[in-house]
N, C-alpha and C. Protein backbone atom coordinates (compact mmCIF):
# COMPACT_ATOMS: atom_id res chain seq x y z
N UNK A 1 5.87 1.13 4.43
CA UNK A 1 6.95 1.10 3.48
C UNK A 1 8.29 1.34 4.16
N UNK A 2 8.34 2.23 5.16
CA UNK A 2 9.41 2.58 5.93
C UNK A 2 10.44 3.45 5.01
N UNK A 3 9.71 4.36 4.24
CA UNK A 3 10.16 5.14 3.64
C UNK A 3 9.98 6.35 3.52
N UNK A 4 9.52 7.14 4.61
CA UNK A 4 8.85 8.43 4.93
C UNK A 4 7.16 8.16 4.31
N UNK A 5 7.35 9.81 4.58
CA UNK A 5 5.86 9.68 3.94
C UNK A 5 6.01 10.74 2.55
N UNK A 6 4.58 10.65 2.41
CA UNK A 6 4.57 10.87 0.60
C UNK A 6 3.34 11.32 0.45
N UNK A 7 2.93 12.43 -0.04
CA UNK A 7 1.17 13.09 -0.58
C UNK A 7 1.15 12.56 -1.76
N UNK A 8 -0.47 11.93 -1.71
CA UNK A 8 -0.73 11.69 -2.65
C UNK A 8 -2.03 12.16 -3.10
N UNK A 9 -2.66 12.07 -4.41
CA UNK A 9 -3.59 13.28 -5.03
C UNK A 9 -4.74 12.35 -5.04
N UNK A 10 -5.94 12.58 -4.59
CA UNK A 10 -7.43 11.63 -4.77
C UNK A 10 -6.79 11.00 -6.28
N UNK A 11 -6.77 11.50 -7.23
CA UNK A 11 -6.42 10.40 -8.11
C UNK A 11 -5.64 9.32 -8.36
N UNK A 12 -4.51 9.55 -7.89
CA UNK A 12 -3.55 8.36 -7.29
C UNK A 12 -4.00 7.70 -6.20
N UNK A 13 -4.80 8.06 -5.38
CA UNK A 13 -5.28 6.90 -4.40
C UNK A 13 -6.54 6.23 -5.54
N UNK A 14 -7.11 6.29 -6.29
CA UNK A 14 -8.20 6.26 -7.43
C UNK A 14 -7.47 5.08 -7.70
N UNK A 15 -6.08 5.46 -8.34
CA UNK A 15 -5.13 4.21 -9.12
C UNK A 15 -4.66 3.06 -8.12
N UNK A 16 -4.48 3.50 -6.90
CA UNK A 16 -3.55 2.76 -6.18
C UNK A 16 -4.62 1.82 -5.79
N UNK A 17 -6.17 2.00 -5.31
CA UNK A 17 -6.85 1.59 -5.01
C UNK A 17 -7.11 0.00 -5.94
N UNK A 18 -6.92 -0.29 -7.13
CA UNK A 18 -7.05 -0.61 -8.09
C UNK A 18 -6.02 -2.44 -7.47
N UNK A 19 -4.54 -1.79 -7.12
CA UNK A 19 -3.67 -2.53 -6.86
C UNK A 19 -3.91 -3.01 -5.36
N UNK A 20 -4.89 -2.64 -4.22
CA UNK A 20 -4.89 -2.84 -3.25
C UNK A 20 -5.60 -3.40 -3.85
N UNK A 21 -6.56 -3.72 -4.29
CA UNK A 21 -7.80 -5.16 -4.75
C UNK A 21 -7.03 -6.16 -5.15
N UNK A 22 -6.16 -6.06 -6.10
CA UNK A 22 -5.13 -7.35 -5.98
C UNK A 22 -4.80 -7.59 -5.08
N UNK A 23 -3.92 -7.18 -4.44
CA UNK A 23 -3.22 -7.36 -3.03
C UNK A 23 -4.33 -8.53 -2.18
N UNK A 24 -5.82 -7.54 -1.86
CA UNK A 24 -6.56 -8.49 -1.14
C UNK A 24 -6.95 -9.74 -1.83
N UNK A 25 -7.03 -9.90 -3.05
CA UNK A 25 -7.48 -10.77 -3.37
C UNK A 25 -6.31 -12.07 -3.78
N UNK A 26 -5.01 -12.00 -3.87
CA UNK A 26 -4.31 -12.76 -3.66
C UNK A 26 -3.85 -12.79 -2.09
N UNK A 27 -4.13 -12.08 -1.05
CA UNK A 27 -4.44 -12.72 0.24
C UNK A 27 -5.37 -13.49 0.58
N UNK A 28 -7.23 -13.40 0.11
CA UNK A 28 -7.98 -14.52 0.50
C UNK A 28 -7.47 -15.63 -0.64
N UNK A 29 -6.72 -15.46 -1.27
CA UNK A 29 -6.96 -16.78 -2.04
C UNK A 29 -5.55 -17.55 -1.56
N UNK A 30 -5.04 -16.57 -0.85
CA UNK A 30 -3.66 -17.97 -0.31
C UNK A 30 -2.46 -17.59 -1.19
N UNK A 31 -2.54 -16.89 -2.13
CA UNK A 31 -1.68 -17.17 -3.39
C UNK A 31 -0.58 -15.93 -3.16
N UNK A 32 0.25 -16.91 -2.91
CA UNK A 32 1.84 -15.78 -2.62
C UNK A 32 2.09 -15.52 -3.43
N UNK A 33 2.75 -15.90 -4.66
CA UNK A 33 3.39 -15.06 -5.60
C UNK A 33 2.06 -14.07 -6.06
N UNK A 34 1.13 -14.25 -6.74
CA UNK A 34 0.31 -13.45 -6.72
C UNK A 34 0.61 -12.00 -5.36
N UNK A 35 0.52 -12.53 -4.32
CA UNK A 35 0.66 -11.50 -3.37
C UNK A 35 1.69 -10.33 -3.19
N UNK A 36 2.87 -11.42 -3.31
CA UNK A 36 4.02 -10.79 -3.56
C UNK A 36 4.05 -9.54 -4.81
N UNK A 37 3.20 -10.05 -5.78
CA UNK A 37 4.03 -9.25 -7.41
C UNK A 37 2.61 -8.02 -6.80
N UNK A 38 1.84 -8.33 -5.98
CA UNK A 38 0.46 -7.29 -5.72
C UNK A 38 1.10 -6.30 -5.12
N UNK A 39 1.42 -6.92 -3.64
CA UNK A 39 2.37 -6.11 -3.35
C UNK A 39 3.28 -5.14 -3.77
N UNK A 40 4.46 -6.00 -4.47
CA UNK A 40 5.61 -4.90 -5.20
C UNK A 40 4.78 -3.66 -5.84
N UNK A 41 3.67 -4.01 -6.44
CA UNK A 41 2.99 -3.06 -7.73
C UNK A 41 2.54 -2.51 -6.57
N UNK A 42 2.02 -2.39 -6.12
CA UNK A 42 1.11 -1.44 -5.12
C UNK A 42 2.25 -0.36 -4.83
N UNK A 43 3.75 -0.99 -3.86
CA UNK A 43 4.65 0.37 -3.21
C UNK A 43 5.50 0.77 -4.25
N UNK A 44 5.47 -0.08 -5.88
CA UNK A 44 5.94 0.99 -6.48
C UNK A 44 5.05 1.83 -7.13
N UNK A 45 3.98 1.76 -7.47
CA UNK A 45 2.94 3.01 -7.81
C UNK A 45 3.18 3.72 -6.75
N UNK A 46 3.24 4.00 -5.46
CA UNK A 46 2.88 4.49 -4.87
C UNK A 46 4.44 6.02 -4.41
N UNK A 47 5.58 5.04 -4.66
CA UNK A 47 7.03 5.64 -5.02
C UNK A 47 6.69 6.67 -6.42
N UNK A 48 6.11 5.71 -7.56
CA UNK A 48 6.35 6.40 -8.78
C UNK A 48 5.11 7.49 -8.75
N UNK A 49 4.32 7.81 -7.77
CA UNK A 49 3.25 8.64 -7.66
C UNK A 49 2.97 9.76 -6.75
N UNK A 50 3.32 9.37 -5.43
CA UNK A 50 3.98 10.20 -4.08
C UNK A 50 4.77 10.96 -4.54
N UNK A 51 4.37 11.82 -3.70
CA UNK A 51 5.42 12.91 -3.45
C UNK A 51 5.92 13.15 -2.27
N UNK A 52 7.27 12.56 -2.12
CA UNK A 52 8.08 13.07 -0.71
C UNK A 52 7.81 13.77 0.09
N UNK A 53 7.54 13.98 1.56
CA UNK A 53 7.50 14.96 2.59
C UNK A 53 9.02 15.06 3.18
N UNK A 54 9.32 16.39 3.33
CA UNK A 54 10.21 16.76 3.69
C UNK A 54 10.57 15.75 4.95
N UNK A 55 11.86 15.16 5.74
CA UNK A 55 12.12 14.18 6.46
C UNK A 55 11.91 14.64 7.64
N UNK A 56 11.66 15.94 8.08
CA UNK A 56 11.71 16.44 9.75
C UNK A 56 9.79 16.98 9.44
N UNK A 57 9.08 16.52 7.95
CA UNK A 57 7.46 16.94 8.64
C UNK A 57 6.94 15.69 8.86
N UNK A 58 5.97 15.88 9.69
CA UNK A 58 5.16 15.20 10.20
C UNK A 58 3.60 15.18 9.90
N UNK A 59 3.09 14.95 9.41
CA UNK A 59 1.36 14.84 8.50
C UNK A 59 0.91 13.81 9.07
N UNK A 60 -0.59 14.04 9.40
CA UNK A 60 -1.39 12.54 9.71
C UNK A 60 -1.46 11.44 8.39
N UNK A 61 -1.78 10.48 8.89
CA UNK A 61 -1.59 9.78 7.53
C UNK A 61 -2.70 9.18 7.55
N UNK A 62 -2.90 8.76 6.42
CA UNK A 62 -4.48 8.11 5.58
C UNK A 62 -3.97 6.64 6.39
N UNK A 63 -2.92 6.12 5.85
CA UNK A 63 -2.93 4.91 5.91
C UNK A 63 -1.85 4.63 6.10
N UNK A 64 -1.29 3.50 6.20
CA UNK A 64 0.27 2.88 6.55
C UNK A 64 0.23 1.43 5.41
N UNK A 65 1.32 2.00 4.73
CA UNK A 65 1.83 0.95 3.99
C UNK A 65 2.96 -0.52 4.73
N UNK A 66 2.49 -1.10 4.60
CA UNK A 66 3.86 -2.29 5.08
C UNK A 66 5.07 -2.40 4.03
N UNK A 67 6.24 -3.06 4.66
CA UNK A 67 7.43 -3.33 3.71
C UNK A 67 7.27 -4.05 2.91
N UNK A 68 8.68 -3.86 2.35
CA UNK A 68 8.46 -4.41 0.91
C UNK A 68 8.33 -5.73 1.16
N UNK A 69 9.00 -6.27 1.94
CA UNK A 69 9.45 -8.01 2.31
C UNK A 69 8.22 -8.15 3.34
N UNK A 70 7.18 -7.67 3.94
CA UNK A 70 6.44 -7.99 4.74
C UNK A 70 5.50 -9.48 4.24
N UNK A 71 5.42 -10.20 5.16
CA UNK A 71 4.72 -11.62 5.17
C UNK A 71 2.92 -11.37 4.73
N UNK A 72 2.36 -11.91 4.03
CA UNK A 72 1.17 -12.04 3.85
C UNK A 72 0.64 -12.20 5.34
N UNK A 73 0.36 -12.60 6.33
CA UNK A 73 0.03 -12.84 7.35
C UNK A 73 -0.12 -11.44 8.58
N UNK A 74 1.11 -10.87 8.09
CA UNK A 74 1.88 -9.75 8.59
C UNK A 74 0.62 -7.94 7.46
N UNK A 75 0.32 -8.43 6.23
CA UNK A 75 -0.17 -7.53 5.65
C UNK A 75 -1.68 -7.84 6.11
N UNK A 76 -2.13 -9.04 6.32
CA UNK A 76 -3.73 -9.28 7.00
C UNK A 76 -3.84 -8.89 7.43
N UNK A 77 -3.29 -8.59 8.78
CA UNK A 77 -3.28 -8.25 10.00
C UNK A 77 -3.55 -6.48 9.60
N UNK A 78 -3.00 -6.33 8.83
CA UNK A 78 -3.00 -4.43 8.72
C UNK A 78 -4.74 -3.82 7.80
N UNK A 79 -5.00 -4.46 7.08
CA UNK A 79 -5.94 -4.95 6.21
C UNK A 79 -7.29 -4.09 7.35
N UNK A 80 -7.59 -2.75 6.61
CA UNK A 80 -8.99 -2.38 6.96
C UNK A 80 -10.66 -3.64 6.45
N UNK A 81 -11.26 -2.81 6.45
CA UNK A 81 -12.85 -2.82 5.64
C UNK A 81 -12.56 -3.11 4.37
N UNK A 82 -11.99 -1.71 4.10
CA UNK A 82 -11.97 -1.16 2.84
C UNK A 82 -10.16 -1.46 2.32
N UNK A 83 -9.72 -2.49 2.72
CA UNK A 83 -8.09 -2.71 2.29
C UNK A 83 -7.24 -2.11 2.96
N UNK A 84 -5.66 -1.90 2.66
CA UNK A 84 -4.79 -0.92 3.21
C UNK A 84 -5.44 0.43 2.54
N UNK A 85 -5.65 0.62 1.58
CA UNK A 85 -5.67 2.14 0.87
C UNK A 85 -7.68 2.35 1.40
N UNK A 86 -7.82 3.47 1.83
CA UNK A 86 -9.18 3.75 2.06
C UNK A 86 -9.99 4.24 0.77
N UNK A 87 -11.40 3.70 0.37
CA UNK A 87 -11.74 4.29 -0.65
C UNK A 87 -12.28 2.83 -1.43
């Protein structure tokens, strides 16, 4: 996201998980706008759900979100097993 990082609660990864299945599934199917609007929904749940880490901490992270404008091609490439979100 390139927006710090952000805790989030097993249940919000529960929800978010939900929007990473879109995401993948308008990547195997080719379908950009699909991808795109998967996308947007995914990093704004994830804004409207996160909680900010202070800007000087540092936490391991579950996962790495890509930007907002990132290329379908560019989000494959990041794409576990189990999607961007684990679970």
């Amino acid at each position: 996201m390139g927006e710090g990082q952000v805790d989030l609660t097993d249940a919000d990864l529960d929800l978010l998980n939900s929007f990473d299945s879109a995401l993948e599934a308008a990547i195997e199917k080719g379908d950009e706008a699909a991808f795109r609007k998967a996308l947007h929904d995914l990093l704004d749940k994830v804004r409207e759900h996160g909680t900010p880490l202070a800007a000087d901490a540092l936490e391991p992270s579950q996962f790495i979100l890509p930007h907002a404008d990132a290329g379908m091609d560019e989000v494959r490439q990041m794409l576990q097993d189990d999607g961007l979100i684990p679970g």
